[in-house]
Protein backbone atom coordinates (compact mmCIF):
# COMPACT_ATOMS: atom_id res chain seq x y z
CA UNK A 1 -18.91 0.09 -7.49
CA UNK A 2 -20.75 -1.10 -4.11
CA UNK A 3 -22.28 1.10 -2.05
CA UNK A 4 -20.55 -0.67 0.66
CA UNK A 5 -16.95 -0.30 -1.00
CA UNK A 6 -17.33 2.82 -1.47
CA UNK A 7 -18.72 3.75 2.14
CA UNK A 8 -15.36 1.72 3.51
CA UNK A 9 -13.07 3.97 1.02
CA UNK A 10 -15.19 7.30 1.91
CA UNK A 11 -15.06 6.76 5.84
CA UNK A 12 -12.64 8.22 8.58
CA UNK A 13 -11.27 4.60 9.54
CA UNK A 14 -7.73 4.40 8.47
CA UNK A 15 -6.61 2.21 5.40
CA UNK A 16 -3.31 0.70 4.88
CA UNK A 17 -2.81 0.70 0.91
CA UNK A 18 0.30 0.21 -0.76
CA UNK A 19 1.41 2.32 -3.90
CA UNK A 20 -2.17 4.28 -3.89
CA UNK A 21 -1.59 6.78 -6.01
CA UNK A 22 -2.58 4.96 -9.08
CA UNK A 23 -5.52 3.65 -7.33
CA UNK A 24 -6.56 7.48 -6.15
CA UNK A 25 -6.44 8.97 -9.14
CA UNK A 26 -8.72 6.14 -10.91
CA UNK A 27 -11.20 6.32 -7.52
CA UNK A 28 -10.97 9.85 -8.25
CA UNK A 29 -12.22 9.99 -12.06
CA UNK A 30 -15.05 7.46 -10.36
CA UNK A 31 -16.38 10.41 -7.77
CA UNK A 32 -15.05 8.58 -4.61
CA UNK A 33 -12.85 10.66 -2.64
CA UNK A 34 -10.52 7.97 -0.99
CA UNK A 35 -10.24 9.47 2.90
CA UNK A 36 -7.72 8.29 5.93
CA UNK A 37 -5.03 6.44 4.02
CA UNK A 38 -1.91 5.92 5.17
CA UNK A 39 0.71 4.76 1.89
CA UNK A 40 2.75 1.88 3.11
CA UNK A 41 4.97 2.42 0.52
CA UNK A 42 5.95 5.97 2.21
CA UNK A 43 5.66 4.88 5.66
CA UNK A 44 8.49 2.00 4.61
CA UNK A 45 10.13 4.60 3.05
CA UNK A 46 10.04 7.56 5.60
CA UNK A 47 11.31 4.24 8.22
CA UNK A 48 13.79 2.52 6.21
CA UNK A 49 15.28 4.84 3.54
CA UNK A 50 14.65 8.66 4.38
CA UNK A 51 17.73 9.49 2.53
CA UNK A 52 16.80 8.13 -0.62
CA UNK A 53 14.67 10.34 -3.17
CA UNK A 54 13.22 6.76 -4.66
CA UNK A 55 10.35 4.52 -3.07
CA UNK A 56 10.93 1.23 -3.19
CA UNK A 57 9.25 -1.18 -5.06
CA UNK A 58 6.96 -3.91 -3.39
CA UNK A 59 8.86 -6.83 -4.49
CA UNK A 60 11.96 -4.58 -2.84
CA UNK A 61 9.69 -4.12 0.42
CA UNK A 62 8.83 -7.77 0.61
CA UNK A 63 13.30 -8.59 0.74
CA UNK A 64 13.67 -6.28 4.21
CA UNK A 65 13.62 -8.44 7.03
CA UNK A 66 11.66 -6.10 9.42
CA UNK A 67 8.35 -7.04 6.63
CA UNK A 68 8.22 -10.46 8.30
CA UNK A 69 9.75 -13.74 9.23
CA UNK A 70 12.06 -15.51 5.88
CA UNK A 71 9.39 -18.02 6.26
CA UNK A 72 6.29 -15.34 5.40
CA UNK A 73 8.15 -13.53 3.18
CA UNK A 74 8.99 -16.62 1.06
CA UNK A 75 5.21 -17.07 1.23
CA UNK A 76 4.28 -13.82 0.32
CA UNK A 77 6.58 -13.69 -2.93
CA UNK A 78 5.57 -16.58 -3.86
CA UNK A 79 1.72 -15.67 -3.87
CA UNK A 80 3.33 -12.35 -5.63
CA UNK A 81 4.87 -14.10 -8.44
CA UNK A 82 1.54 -15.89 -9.64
């Protein structure tokens, strides 16, 4: 992996990463020790669906109105889909 890369994942600025646990444990088996990440997927969750004992899916995410305008979200899925 690039030094850089793995200077951005190592440092104390915050990330936004969706889903990272997958992506943690394989960063992990690499030696890079992924630091200040917040998990979308648990921020949506923690916002939008405390009650629930399931996170939601990204394709789920991407339906919720509060992600972004119809018009963006259309865009998004479609990107998504290829």
């Amino acid at each position: 992996m690039s030094n850089g890369l793995c200077v951005l994942l190592e440092s104390k600025q915050l990330k936004l990463m969706y889903d990272v646990r997958g992506d943690f444990q394989v960063l992990k088996t690499m030696q890079i020790n992924l630091s200040t990440v917040a998990d979308v997927q648990v921020l949506f969750h923690k916002a939008n669906t405390p009650s629930s004992n399931f996170l939601s899916g990204y394709a789920r995410v991407l339906e919720h109105p509060a992600v972004a305008p119809l018009k963006e979200r259309k865009k998004i899925q479609s990107i998504k889909g290829k």
